[in-house]
PDB file of N, CA and C in Angstrom:
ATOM      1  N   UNK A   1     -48.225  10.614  -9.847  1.00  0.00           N
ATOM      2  CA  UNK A   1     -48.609  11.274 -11.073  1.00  0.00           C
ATOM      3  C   UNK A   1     -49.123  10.217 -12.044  1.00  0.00           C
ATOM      4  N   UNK A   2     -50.512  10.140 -12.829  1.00  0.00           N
ATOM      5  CA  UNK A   2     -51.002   9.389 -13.641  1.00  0.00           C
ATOM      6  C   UNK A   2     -49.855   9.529 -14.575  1.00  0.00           C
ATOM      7  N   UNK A   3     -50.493   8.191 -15.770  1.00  0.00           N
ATOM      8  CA  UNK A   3     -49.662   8.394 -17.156  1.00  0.00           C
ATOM      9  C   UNK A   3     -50.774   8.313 -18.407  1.00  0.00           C
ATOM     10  N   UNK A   4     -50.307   9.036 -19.332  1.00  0.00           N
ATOM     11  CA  UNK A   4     -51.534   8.465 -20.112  1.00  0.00           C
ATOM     12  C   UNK A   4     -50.498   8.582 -22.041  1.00  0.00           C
ATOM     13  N   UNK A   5     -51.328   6.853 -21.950  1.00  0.00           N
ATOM     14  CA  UNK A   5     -50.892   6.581 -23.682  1.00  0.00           C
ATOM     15  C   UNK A   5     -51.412   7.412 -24.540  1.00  0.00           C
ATOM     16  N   UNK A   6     -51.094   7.453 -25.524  1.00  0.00           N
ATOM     17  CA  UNK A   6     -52.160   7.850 -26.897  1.00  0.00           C
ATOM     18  C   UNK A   6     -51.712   6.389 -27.832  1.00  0.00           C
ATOM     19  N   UNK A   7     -52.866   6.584 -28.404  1.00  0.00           N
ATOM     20  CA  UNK A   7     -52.831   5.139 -29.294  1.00  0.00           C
ATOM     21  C   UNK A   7     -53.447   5.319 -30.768  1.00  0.00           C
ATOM     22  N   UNK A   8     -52.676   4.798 -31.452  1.00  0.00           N
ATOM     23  CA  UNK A   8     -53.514   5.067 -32.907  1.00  0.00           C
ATOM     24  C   UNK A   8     -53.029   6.716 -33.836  1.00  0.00           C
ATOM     25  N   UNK A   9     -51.954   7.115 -32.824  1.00  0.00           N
ATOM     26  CA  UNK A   9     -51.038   8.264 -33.423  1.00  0.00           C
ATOM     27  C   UNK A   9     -50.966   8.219 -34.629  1.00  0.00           C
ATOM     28  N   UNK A  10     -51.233   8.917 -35.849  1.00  0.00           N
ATOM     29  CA  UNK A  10     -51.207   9.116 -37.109  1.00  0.00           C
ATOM     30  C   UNK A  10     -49.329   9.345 -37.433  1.00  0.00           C
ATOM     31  N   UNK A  11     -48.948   8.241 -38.424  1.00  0.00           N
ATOM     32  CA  UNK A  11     -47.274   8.819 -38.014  1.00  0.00           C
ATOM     33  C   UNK A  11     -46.944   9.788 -38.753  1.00  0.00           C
ATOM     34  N   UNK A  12     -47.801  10.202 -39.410  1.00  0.00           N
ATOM     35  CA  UNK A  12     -47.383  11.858 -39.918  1.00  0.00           C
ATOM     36  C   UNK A  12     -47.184  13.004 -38.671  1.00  0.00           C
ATOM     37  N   UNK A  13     -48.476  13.013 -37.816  1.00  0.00           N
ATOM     38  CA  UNK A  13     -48.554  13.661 -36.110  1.00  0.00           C
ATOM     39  C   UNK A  13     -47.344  13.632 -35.702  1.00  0.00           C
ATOM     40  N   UNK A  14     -47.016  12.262 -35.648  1.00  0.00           N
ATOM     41  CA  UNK A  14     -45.785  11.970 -34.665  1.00  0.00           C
ATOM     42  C   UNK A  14     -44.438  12.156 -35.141  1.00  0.00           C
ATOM     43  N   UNK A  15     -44.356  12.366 -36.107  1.00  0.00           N
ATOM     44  CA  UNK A  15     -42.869  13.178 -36.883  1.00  0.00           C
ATOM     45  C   UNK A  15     -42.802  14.606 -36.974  1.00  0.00           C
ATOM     46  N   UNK A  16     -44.098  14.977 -37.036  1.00  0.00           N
ATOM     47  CA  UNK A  16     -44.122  16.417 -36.971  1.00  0.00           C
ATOM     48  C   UNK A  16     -44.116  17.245 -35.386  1.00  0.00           C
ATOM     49  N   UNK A  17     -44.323  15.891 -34.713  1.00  0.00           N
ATOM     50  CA  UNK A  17     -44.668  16.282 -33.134  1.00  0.00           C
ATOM     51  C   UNK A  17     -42.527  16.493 -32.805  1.00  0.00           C
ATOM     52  N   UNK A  18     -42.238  15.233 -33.248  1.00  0.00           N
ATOM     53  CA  UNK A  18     -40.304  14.849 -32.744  1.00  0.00           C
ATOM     54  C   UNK A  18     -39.683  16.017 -33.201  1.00  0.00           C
ATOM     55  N   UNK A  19     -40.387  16.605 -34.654  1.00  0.00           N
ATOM     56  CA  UNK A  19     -39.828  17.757 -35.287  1.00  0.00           C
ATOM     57  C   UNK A  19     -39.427  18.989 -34.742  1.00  0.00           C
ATOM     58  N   UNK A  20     -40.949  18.990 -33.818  1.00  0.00           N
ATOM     59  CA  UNK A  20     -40.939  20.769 -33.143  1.00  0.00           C
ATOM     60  C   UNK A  20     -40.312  20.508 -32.469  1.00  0.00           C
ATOM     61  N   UNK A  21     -40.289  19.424 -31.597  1.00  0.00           N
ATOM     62  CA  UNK A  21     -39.929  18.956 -29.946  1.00  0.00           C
ATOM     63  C   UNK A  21     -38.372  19.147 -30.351  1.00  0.00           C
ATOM     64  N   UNK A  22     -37.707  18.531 -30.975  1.00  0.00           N
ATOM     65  CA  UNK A  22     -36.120  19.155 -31.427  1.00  0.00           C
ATOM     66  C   UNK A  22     -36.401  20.496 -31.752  1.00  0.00           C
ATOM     67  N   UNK A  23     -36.905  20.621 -32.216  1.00  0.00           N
ATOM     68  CA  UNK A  23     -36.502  22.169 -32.931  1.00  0.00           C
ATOM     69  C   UNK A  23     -36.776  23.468 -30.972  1.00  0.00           C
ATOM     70  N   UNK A  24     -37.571  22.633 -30.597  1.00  0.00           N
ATOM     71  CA  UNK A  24     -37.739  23.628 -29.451  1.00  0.00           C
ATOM     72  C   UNK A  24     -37.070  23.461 -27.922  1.00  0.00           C
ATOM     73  N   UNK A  25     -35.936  22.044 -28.620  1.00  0.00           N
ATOM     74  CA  UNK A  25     -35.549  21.475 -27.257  1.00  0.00           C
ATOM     75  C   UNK A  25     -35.919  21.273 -26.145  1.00  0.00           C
ATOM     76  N   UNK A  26     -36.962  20.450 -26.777  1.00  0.00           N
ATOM     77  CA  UNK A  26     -37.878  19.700 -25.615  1.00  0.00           C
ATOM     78  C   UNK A  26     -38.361  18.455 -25.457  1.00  0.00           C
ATOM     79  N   UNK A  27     -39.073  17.645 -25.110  1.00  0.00           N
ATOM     80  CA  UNK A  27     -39.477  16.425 -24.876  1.00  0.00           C
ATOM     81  C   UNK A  27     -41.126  16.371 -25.817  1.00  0.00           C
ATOM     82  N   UNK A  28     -41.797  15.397 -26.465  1.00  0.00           N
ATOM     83  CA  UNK A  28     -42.942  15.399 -27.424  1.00  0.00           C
ATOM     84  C   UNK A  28     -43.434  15.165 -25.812  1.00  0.00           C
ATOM     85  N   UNK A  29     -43.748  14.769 -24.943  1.00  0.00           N
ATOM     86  CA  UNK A  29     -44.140  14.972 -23.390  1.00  0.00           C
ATOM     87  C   UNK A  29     -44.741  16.085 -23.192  1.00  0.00           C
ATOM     88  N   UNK A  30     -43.915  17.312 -23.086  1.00  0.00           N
ATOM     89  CA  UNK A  30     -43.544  18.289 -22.534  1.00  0.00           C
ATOM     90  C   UNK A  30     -44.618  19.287 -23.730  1.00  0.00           C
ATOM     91  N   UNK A  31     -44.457  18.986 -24.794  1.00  0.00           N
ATOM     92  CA  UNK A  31     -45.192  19.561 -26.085  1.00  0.00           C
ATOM     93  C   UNK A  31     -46.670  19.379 -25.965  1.00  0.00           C
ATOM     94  N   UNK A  32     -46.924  17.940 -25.444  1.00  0.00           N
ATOM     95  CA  UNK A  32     -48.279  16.975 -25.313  1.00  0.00           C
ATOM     96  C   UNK A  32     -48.847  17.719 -24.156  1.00  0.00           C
ATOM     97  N   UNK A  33     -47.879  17.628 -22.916  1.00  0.00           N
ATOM     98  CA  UNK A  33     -48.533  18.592 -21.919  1.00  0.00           C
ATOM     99  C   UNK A  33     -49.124  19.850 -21.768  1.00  0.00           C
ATOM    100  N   UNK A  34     -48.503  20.508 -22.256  1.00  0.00           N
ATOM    101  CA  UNK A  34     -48.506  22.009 -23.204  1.00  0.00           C
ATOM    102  C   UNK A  34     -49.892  22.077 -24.055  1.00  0.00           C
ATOM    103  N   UNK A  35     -50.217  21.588 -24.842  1.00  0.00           N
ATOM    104  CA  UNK A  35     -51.038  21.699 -25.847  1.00  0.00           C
ATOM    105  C   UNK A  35     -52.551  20.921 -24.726  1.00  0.00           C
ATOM    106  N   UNK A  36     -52.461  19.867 -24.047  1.00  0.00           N
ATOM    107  CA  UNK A  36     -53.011  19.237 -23.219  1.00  0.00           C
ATOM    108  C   UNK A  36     -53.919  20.662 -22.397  1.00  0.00           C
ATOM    109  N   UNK A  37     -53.144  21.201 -21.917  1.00  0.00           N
ATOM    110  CA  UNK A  37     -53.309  22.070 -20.652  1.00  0.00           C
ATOM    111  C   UNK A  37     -53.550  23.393 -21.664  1.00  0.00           C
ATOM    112  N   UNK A  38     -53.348  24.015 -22.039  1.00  0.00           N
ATOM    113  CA  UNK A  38     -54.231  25.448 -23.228  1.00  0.00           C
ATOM    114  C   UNK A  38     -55.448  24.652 -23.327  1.00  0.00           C
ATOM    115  N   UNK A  39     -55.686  23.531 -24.506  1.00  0.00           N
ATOM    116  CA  UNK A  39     -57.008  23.671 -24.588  1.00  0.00           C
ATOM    117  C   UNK A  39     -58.161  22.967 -23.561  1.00  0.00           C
ATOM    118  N   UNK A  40     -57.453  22.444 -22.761  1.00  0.00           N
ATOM    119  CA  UNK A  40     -58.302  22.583 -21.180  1.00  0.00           C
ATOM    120  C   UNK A  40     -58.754  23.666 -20.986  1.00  0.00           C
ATOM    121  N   UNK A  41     -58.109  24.858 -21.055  1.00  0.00           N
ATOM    122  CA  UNK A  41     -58.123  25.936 -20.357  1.00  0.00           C
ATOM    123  C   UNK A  41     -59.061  26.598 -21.237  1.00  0.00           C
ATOM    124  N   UNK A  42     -58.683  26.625 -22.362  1.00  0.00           N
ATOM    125  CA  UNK A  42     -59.568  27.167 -23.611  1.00  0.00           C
ATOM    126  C   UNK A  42     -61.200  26.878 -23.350  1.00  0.00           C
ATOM    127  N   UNK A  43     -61.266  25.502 -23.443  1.00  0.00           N
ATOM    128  CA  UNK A  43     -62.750  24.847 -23.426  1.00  0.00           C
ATOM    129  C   UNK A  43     -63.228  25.044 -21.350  1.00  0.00           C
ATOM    130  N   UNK A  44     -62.608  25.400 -20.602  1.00  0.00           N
ATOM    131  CA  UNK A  44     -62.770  25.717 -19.507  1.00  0.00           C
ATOM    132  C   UNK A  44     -63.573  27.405 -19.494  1.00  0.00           C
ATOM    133  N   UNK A  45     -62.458  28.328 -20.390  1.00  0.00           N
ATOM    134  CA  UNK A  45     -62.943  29.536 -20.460  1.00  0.00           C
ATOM    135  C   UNK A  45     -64.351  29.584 -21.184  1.00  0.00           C
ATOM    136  N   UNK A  46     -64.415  28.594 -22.132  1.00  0.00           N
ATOM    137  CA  UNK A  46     -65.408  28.628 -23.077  1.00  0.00           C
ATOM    138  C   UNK A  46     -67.013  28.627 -22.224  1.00  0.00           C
ATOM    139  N   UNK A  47     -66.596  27.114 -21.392  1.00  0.00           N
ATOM    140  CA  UNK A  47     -68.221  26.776 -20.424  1.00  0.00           C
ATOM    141  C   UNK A  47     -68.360  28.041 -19.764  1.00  0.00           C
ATOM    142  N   UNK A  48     -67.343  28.965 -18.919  1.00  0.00           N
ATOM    143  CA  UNK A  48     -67.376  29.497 -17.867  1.00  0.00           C
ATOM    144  C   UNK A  48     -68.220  30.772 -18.849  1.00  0.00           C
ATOM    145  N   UNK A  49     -67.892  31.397 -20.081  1.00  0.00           N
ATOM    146  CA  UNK A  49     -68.534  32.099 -20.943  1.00  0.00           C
ATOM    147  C   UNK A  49     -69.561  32.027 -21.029  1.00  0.00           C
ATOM    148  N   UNK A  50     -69.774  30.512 -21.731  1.00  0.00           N
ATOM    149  CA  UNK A  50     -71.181  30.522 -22.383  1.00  0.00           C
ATOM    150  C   UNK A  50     -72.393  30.037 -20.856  1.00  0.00           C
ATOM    151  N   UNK A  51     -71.800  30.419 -19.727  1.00  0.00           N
ATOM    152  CA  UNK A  51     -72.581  30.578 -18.785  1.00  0.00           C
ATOM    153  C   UNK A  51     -73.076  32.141 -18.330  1.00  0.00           C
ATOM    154  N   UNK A  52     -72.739  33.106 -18.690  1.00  0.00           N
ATOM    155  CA  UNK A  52     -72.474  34.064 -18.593  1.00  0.00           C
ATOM    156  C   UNK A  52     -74.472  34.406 -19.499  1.00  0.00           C
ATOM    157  N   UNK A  53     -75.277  35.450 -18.826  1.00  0.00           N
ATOM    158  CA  UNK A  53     -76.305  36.007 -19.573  1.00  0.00           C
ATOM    159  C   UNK A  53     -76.016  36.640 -20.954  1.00  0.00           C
ATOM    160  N   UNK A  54     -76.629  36.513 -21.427  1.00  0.00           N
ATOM    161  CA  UNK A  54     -76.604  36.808 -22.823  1.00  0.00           C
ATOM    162  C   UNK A  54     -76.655  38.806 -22.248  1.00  0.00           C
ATOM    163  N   UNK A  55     -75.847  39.452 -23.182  1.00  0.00           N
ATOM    164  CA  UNK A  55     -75.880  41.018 -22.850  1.00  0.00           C
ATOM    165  C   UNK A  55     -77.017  41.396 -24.545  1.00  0.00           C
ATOM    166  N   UNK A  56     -77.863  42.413 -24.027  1.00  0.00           N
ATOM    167  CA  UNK A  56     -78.691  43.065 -24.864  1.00  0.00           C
ATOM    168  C   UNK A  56     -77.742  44.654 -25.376  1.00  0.00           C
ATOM    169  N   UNK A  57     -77.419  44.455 -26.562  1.00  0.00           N
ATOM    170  CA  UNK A  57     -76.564  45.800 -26.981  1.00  0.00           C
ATOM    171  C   UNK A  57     -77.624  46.910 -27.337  1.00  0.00           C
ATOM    172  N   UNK A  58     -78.704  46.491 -27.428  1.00  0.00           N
ATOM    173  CA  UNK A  58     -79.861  47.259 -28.647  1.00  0.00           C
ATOM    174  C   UNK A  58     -79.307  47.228 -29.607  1.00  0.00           C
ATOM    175  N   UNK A  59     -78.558  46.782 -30.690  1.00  0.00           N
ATOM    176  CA  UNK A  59     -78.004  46.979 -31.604  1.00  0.00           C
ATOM    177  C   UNK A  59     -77.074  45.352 -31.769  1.00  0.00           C
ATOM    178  N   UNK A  60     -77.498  44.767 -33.056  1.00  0.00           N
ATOM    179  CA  UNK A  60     -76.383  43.732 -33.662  1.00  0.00           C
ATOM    180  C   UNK A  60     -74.794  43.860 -33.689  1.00  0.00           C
ATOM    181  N   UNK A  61     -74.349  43.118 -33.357  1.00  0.00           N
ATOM    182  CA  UNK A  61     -72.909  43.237 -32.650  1.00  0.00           C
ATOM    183  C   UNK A  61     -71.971  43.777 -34.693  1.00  0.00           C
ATOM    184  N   UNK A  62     -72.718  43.278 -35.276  1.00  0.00           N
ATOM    185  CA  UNK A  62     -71.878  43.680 -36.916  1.00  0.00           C
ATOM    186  C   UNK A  62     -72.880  45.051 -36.917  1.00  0.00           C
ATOM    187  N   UNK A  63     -73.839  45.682 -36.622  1.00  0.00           N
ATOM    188  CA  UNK A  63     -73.760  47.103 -36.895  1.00  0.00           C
ATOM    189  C   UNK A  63     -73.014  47.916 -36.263  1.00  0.00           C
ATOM    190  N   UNK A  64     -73.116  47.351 -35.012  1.00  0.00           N
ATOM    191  CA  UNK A  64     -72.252  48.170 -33.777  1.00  0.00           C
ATOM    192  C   UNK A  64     -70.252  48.104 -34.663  1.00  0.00           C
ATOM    193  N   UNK A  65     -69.821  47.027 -35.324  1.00  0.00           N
ATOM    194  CA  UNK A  65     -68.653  46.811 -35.863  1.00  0.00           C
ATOM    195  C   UNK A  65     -68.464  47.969 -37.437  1.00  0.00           C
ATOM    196  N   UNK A  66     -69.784  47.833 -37.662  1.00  0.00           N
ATOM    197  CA  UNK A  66     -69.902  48.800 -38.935  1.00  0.00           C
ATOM    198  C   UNK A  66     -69.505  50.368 -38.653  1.00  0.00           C
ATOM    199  N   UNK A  67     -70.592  50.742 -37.933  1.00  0.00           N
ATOM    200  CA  UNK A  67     -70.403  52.370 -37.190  1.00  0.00           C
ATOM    201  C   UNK A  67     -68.862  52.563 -37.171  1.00  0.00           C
ATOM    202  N   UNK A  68     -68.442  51.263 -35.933  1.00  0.00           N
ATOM    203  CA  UNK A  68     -66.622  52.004 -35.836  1.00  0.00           C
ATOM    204  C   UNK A  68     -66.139  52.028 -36.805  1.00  0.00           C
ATOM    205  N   UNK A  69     -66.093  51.063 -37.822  1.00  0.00           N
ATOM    206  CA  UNK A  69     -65.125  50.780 -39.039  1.00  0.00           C
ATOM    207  C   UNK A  69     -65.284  52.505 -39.553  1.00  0.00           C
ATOM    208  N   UNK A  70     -66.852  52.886 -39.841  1.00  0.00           N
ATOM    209  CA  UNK A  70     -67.400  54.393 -40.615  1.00  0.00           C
ATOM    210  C   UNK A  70     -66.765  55.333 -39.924  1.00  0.00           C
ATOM    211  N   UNK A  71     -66.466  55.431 -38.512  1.00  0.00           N
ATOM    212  CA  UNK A  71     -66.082  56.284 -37.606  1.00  0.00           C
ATOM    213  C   UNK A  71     -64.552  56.125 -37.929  1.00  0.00           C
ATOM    214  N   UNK A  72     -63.432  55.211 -37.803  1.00  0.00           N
ATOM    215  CA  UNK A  72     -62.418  55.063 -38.376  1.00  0.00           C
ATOM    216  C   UNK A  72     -62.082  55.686 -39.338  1.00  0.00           C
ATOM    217  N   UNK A  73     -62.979  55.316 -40.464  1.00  0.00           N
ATOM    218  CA  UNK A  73     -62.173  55.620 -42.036  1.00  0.00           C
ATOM    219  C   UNK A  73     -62.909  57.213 -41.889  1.00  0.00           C
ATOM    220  N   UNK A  74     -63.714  57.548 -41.320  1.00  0.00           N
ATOM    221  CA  UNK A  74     -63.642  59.152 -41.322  1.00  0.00           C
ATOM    222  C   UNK A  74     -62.649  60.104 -40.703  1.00  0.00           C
ATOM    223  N   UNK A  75     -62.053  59.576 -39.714  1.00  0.00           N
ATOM    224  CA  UNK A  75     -61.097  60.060 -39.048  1.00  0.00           C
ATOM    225  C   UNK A  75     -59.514  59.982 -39.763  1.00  0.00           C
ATOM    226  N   UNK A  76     -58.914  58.760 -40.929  1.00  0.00           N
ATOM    227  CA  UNK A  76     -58.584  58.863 -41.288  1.00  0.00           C
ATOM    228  C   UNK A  76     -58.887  59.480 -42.544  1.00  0.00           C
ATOM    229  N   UNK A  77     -59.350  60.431 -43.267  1.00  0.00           N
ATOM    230  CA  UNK A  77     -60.068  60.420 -43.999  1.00  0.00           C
ATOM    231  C   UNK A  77     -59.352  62.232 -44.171  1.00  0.00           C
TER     232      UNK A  77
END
């Protein structure tokens, strides 16, 4: 298993990192890994998206948001 430093940690980061890591009974490791691995995944989902064709609605995605909102508040209404 690799290891990897961080260097140049801001020590505000790193008190607030020991903070949660107690508070959640865990290791700042374990927190690092965690946060490491979401936004992998995040910026993974993101490429795999913005590979994706652009979809044609006929219609701007905020009119199409408008209509429902109008359709909503009529129904409550």
């Amino acid at each position: 298993m690799a290891n990897l430093q961080v260097k140049n940690l801001p020590e505000s980061l790193h008190e607030r990192l020991r903070r949660y890591s107690r508070k959640h009974h865990r290791t700042i490791s374990d927190i690092a890994l965690e946060a490491l691995e979401r936004e992998m995944a995040r910026r993974e989902w993101h490429d795999k998206l913005s590979q994706r064709p652009a979809t044609d609605l006929g219609e701007t995605a905020a009119s199409l948001l408008e209509q429902e909102r109008q359709q909503r508040d009529r129904e409550l209404a």
